[in-house]
C-alpha atoms as a PDB file:
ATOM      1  CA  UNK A   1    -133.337 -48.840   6.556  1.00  0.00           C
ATOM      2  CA  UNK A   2    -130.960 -50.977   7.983  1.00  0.00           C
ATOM      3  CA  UNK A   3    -128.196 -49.678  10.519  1.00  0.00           C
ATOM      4  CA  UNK A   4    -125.337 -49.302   8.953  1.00  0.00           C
ATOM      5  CA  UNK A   5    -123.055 -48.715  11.883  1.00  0.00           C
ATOM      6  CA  UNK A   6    -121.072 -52.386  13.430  1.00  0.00           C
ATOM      7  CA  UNK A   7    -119.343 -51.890  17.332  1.00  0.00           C
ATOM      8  CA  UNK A   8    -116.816 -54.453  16.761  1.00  0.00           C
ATOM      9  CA  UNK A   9    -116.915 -57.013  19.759  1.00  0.00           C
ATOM     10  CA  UNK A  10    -113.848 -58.997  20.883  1.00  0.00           C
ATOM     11  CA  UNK A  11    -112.307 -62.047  19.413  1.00  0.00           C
ATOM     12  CA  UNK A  12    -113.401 -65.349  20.700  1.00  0.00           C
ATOM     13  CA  UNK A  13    -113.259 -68.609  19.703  1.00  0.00           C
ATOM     14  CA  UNK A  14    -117.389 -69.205  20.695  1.00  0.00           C
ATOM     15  CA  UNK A  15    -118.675 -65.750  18.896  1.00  0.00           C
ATOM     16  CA  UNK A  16    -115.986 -66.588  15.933  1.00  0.00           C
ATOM     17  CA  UNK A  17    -116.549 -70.499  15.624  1.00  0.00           C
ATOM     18  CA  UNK A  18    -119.440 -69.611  12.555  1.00  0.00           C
ATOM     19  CA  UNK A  19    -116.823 -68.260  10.750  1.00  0.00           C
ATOM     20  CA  UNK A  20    -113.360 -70.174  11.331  1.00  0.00           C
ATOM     21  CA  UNK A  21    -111.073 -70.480  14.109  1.00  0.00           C
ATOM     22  CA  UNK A  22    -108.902 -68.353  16.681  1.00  0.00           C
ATOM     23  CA  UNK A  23    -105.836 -69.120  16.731  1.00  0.00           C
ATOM     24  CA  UNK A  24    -103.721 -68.647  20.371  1.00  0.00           C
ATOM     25  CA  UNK A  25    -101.891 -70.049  22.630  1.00  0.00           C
ATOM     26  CA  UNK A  26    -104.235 -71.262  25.514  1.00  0.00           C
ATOM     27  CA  UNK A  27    -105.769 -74.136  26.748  1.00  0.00           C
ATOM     28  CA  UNK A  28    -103.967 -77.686  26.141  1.00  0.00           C
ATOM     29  CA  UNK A  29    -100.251 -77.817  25.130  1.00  0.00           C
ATOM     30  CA  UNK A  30     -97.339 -80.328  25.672  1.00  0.00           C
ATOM     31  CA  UNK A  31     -94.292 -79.407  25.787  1.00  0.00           C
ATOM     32  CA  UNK A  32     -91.118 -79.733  23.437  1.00  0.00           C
ATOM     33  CA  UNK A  33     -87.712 -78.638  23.543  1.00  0.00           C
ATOM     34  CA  UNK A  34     -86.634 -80.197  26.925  1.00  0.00           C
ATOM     35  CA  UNK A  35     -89.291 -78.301  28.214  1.00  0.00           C
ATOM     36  CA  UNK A  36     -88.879 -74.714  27.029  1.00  0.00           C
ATOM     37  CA  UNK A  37     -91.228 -74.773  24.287  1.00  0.00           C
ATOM     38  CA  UNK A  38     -95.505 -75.128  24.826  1.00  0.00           C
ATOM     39  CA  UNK A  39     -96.808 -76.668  21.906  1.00  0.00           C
ATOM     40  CA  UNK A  40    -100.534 -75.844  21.058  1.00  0.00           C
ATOM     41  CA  UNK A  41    -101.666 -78.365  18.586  1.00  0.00           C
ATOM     42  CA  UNK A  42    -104.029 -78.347  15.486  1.00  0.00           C
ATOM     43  CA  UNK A  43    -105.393 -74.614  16.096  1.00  0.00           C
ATOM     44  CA  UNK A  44    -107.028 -74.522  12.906  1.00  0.00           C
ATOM     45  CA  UNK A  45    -108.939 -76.432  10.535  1.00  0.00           C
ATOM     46  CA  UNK A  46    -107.032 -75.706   7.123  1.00  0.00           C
ATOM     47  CA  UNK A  47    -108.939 -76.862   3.578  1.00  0.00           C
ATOM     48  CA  UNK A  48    -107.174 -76.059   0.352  1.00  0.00           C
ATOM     49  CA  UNK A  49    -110.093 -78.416  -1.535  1.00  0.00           C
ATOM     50  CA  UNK A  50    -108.873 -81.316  -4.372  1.00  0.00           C
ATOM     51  CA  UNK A  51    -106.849 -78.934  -6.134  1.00  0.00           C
ATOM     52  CA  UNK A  52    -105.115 -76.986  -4.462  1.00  0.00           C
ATOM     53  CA  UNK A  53    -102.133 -76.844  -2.147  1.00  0.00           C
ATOM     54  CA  UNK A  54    -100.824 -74.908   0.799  1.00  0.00           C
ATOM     55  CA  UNK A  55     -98.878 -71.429   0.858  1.00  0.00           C
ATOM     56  CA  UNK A  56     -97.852 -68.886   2.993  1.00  0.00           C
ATOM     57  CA  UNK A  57     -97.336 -65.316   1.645  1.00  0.00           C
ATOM     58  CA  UNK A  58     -96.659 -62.286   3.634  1.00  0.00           C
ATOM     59  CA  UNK A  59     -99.047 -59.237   3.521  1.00  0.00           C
ATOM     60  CA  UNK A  60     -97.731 -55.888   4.423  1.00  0.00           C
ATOM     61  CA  UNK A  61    -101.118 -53.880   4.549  1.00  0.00           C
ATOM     62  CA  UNK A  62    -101.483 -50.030   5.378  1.00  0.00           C
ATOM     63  CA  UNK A  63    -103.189 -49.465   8.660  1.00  0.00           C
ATOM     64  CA  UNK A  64    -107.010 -47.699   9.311  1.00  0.00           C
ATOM     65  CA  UNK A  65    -108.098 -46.671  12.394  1.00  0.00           C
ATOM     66  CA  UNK A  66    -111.875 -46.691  13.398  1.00  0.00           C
ATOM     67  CA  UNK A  67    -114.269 -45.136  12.572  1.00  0.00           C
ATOM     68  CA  UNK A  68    -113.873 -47.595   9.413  1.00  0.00           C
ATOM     69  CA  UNK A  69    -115.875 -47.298   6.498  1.00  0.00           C
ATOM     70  CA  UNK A  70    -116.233 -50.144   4.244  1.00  0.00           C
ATOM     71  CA  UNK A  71    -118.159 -51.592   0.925  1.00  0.00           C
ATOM     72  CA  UNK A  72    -116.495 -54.883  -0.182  1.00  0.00           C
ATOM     73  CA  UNK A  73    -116.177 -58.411   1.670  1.00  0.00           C
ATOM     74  CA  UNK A  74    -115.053 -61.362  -0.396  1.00  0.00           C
ATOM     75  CA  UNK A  75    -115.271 -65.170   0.152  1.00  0.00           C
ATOM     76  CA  UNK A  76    -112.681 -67.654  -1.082  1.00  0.00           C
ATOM     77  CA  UNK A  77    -114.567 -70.928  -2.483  1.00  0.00           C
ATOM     78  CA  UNK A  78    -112.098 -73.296  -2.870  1.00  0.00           C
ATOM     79  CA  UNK A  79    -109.715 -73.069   0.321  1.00  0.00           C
ATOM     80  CA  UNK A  80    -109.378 -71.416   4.180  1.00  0.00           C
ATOM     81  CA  UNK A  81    -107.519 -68.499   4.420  1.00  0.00           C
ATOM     82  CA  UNK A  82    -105.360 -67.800   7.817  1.00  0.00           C
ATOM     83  CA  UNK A  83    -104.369 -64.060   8.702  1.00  0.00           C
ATOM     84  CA  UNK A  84    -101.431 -64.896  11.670  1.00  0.00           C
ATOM     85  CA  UNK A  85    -100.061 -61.040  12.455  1.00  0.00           C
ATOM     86  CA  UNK A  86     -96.125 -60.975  12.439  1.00  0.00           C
ATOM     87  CA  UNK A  87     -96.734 -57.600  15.604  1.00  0.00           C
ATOM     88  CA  UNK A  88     -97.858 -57.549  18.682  1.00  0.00           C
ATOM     89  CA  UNK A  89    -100.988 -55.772  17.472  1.00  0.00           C
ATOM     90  CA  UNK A  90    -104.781 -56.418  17.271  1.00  0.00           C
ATOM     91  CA  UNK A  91    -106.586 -56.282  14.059  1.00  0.00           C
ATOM     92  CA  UNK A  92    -109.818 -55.558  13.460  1.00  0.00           C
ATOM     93  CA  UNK A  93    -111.619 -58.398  11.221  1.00  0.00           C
ATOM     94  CA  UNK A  94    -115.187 -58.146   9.472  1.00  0.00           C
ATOM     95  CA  UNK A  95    -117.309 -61.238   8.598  1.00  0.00           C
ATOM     96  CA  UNK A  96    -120.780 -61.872   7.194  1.00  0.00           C
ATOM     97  CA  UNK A  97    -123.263 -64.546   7.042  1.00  0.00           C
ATOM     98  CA  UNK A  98    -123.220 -64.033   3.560  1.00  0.00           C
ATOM     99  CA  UNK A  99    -123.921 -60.445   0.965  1.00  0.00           C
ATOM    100  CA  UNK A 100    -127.224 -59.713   2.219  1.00  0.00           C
ATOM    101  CA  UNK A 101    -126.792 -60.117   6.068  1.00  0.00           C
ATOM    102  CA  UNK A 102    -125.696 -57.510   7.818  1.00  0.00           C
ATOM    103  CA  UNK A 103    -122.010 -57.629   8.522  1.00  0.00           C
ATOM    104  CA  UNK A 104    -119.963 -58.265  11.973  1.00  0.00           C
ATOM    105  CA  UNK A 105    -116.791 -56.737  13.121  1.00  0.00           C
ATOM    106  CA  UNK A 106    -114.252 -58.196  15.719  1.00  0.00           C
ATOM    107  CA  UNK A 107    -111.044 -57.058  17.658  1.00  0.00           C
ATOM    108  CA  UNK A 108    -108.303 -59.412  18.122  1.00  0.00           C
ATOM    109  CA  UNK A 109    -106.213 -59.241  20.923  1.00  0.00           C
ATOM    110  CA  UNK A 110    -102.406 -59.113  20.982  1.00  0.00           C
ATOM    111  CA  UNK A 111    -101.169 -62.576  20.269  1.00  0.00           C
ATOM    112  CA  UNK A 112    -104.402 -64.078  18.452  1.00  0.00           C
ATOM    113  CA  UNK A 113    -104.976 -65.070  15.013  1.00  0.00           C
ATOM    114  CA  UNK A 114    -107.721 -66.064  12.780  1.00  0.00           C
ATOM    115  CA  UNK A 115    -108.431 -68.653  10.419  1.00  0.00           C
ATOM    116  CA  UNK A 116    -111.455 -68.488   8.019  1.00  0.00           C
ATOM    117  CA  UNK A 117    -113.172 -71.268   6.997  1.00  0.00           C
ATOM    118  CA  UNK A 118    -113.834 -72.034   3.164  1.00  0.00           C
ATOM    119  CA  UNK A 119    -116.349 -69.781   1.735  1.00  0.00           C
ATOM    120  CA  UNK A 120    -116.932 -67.733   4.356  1.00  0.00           C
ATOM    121  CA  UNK A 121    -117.744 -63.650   3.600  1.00  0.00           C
ATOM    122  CA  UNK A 122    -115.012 -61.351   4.925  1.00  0.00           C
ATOM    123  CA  UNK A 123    -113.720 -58.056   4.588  1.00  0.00           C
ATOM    124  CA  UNK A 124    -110.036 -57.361   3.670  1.00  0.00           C
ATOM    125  CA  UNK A 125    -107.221 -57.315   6.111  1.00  0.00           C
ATOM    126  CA  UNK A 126    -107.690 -54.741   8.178  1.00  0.00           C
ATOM    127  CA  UNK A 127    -104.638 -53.826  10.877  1.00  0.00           C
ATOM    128  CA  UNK A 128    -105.470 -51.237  13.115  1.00  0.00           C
ATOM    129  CA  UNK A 129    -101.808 -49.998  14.036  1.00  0.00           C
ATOM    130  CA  UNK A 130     -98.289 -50.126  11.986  1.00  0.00           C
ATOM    131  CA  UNK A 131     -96.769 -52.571  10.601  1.00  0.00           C
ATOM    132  CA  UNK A 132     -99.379 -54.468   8.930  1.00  0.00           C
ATOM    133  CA  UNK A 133     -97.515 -57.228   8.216  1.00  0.00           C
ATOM    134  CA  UNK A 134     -98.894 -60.646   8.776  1.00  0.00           C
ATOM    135  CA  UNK A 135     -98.203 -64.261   7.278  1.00  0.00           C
ATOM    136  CA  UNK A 136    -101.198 -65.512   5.450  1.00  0.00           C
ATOM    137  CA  UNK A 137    -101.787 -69.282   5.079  1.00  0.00           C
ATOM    138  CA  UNK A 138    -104.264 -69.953   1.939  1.00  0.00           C
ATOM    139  CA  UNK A 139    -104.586 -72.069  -1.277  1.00  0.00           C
ATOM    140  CA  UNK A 140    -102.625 -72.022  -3.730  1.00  0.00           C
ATOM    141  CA  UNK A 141    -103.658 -73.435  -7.069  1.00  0.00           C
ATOM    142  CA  UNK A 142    -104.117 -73.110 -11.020  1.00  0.00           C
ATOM    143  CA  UNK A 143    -108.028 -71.745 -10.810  1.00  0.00           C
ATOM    144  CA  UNK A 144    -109.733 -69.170  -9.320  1.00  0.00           C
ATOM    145  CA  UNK A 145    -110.510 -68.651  -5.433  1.00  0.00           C
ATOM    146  CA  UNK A 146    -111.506 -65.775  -4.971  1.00  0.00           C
ATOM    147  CA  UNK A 147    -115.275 -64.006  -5.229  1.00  0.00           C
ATOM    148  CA  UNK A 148    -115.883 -60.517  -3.849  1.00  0.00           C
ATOM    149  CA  UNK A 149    -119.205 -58.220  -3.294  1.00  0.00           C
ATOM    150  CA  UNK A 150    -119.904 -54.788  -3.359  1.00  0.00           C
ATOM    151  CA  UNK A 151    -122.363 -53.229  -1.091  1.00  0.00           C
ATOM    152  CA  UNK A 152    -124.795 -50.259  -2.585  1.00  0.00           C
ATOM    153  CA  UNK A 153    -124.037 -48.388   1.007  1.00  0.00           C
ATOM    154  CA  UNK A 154    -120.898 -48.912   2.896  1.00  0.00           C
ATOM    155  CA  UNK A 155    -121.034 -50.182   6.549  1.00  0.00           C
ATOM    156  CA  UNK A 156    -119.142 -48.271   9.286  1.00  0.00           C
ATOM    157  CA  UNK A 157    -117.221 -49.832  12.625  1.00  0.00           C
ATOM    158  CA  UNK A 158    -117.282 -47.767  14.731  1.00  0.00           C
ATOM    159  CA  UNK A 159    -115.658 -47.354  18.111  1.00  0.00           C
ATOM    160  CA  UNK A 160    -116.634 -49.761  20.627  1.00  0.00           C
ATOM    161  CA  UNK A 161    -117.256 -48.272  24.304  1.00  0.00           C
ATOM    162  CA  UNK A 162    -114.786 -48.256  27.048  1.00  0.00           C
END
Protein backbone atom coordinates (compact mmCIF):
# COMPACT_ATOMS: atom_id res chain seq x y z
CA UNK A 1 0.00 0.00 0.00
CA UNK A 2 1.24 3.14 -0.92
CA UNK A 3 1.97 5.99 1.75
CA UNK A 4 -0.49 8.16 1.77
CA UNK A 5 1.02 10.85 3.92
CA UNK A 6 3.09 14.07 1.65
CA UNK A 7 5.65 16.51 4.08
CA UNK A 8 5.29 19.42 1.91
CA UNK A 9 8.88 20.76 0.99
CA UNK A 10 9.56 24.43 0.17
CA UNK A 11 8.95 26.33 -2.97
CA UNK A 12 11.70 26.52 -5.46
CA UNK A 13 12.05 27.29 -8.76
CA UNK A 14 14.53 23.86 -9.41
CA UNK A 15 12.10 21.28 -7.35
CA UNK A 16 8.96 23.27 -9.05
CA UNK A 17 10.40 23.73 -12.72
CA UNK A 18 8.41 20.04 -13.72
CA UNK A 19 5.45 21.67 -12.98
CA UNK A 20 5.50 25.55 -13.93
CA UNK A 21 7.22 28.45 -12.63
CA UNK A 22 7.87 30.53 -9.30
CA UNK A 23 7.17 33.60 -9.53
CA UNK A 24 9.39 36.34 -7.19
CA UNK A 25 11.24 38.98 -7.15
CA UNK A 26 14.98 37.84 -7.25
CA UNK A 27 17.67 37.50 -9.44
CA UNK A 28 17.90 39.99 -12.60
CA UNK A 29 15.82 43.23 -12.66
CA UNK A 30 16.26 46.75 -14.23
CA UNK A 31 14.96 49.37 -12.94
CA UNK A 32 11.99 51.83 -13.85
CA UNK A 33 10.50 54.72 -12.37
CA UNK A 34 13.64 56.99 -12.08
CA UNK A 35 14.92 54.32 -10.19
CA UNK A 36 12.38 53.44 -7.50
CA UNK A 37 10.85 50.59 -9.11
CA UNK A 38 12.91 46.84 -9.77
CA UNK A 39 11.44 45.32 -12.62
CA UNK A 40 11.66 41.42 -12.79
CA UNK A 41 10.90 40.44 -16.28
CA UNK A 42 9.03 37.47 -17.98
CA UNK A 43 8.59 35.34 -14.60
CA UNK A 44 6.37 33.01 -16.18
CA UNK A 45 5.72 31.16 -19.20
CA UNK A 46 1.87 31.89 -19.83
CA UNK A 47 -0.08 29.56 -22.71
CA UNK A 48 -3.76 30.18 -23.21
CA UNK A 49 -3.48 27.64 -26.54
CA UNK A 50 -5.21 28.86 -30.21
CA UNK A 51 -8.33 29.66 -28.62
CA UNK A 52 -8.23 31.16 -25.91
CA UNK A 53 -7.32 34.46 -24.34
CA UNK A 54 -5.98 35.89 -21.12
CA UNK A 55 -7.93 36.77 -17.76
CA UNK A 56 -7.43 37.56 -14.41
CA UNK A 57 -10.13 36.74 -11.80
CA UNK A 58 -9.82 37.04 -8.14
CA UNK A 59 -10.28 33.96 -5.83
CA UNK A 60 -11.24 34.50 -2.28
CA UNK A 61 -10.75 30.84 -0.92
CA UNK A 62 -11.40 29.66 2.80
CA UNK A 63 -8.22 28.73 4.54
CA UNK A 64 -7.04 24.86 5.87
CA UNK A 65 -4.42 24.33 8.01
CA UNK A 66 -2.26 21.07 7.93
CA UNK A 67 -2.76 18.22 8.60
CA UNK A 68 -4.66 18.47 5.06
CA UNK A 69 -6.59 15.81 3.73
CA UNK A 70 -7.31 15.69 0.16
CA UNK A 71 -8.94 13.47 -2.88
CA UNK A 72 -9.19 15.64 -6.05
CA UNK A 73 -6.35 17.35 -8.28
CA UNK A 74 -7.37 18.68 -11.66
CA UNK A 75 -5.36 19.65 -14.81
CA UNK A 76 -6.35 22.43 -17.20
CA UNK A 77 -5.65 21.21 -20.98
CA UNK A 78 -5.91 24.06 -22.90
CA UNK A 79 -4.07 27.00 -20.94
CA UNK A 80 -1.51 27.82 -17.69
CA UNK A 81 -3.06 28.82 -14.76
CA UNK A 82 -1.15 31.48 -12.31
CA UNK A 83 -2.17 31.60 -8.48
CA UNK A 84 -0.30 35.30 -7.48
CA UNK A 85 -1.57 35.72 -3.53
CA UNK A 86 -2.95 39.36 -2.94
CA UNK A 87 -1.33 38.66 1.38
CA UNK A 88 1.67 38.36 2.65
CA UNK A 89 1.02 34.67 3.25
CA UNK A 90 2.39 31.27 2.06
CA UNK A 91 0.19 28.76 0.49
CA UNK A 92 0.50 25.41 0.41
CA UNK A 93 0.28 23.95 -3.35
CA UNK A 94 -0.10 20.13 -4.40
CA UNK A 95 1.06 18.78 -7.82
CA UNK A 96 1.29 15.37 -9.48
CA UNK A 97 3.03 13.75 -12.25
CA UNK A 98 -0.17 12.79 -13.36
CA UNK A 99 -3.54 10.52 -11.46
CA UNK A 100 -1.62 7.56 -10.70
CA UNK A 101 1.69 9.03 -9.27
CA UNK A 102 1.82 9.77 -6.03
CA UNK A 103 1.21 13.41 -5.31
CA UNK A 104 3.72 16.34 -4.04
CA UNK A 105 3.04 19.16 -1.74
CA UNK A 106 4.96 22.56 -1.51
CA UNK A 107 5.10 25.71 0.81
CA UNK A 108 5.47 29.02 -0.68
CA UNK A 109 7.09 31.61 1.02
CA UNK A 110 5.80 35.13 1.68
CA UNK A 111 6.10 37.04 -1.52
CA UNK A 112 6.22 33.99 -4.11
CA UNK A 113 3.84 32.87 -6.61
CA UNK A 114 3.24 30.04 -8.87
CA UNK A 115 2.46 29.50 -12.32
CA UNK A 116 1.36 26.04 -13.67
CA UNK A 117 2.14 24.95 -16.82
CA UNK A 118 -0.63 23.59 -19.31
CA UNK A 119 -1.86 20.29 -18.31
CA UNK A 120 -0.20 19.84 -15.40
CA UNK A 121 -2.15 17.79 -12.25
CA UNK A 122 -2.83 20.03 -9.25
CA UNK A 123 -4.82 20.26 -6.32
CA UNK A 124 -7.13 23.27 -5.61
CA UNK A 125 -6.01 26.48 -4.09
CA UNK A 126 -5.07 25.86 -0.95
CA UNK A 127 -4.15 29.12 1.49
CA UNK A 128 -2.94 28.19 4.67
CA UNK A 129 -3.87 31.49 6.68
CA UNK A 130 -6.78 34.29 6.13
CA UNK A 131 -7.54 36.03 3.56
CA UNK A 132 -7.36 33.70 0.77
CA UNK A 133 -7.55 36.01 -1.73
CA UNK A 134 -5.28 35.79 -4.68
CA UNK A 135 -5.41 37.04 -8.45
CA UNK A 136 -5.48 34.14 -10.79
CA UNK A 137 -4.15 34.52 -14.36
CA UNK A 138 -5.74 31.63 -16.71
CA UNK A 139 -7.57 31.10 -20.07
CA UNK A 140 -10.36 32.31 -20.86
CA UNK A 141 -12.33 30.90 -23.75
CA UNK A 142 -15.69 29.41 -25.31
CA UNK A 143 -14.71 25.46 -24.55
CA UNK A 144 -13.84 23.54 -21.84
CA UNK A 145 -10.44 23.64 -19.74
CA UNK A 146 -10.81 22.05 -17.13
CA UNK A 147 -10.43 18.00 -16.20
CA UNK A 148 -10.38 16.83 -12.59
CA UNK A 149 -9.65 13.25 -10.77
CA UNK A 150 -10.79 11.65 -7.87
CA UNK A 151 -8.61 9.50 -5.81
CA UNK A 152 -10.21 6.07 -4.19
CA UNK A 153 -8.10 7.15 -0.82
CA UNK A 154 -7.35 10.68 0.00
CA UNK A 155 -3.68 11.81 0.50
CA UNK A 156 -2.71 13.72 3.68
CA UNK A 157 0.10 16.76 4.07
CA UNK A 158 1.13 16.67 6.83
CA UNK A 159 3.32 18.90 8.94
CA UNK A 160 6.74 19.27 7.82
CA UNK A 161 9.53 19.20 10.70
CA UNK A 162 11.04 22.17 12.29
Amino acid sequence: MTDRRITPEPLTAEAFAPYGDVLEATGEFRLINEGWCQRHNDRAALDFGPEGRAGISLFNARPRSLPYEFSLIERHPDGSQAFIPMSEHGFLIIVADGPQAKPRAFLSAPGQAINFHRGTWHGVLTPLQAPGLFAVVDRIGATPNLEEFTYDQPFTVIAPQS
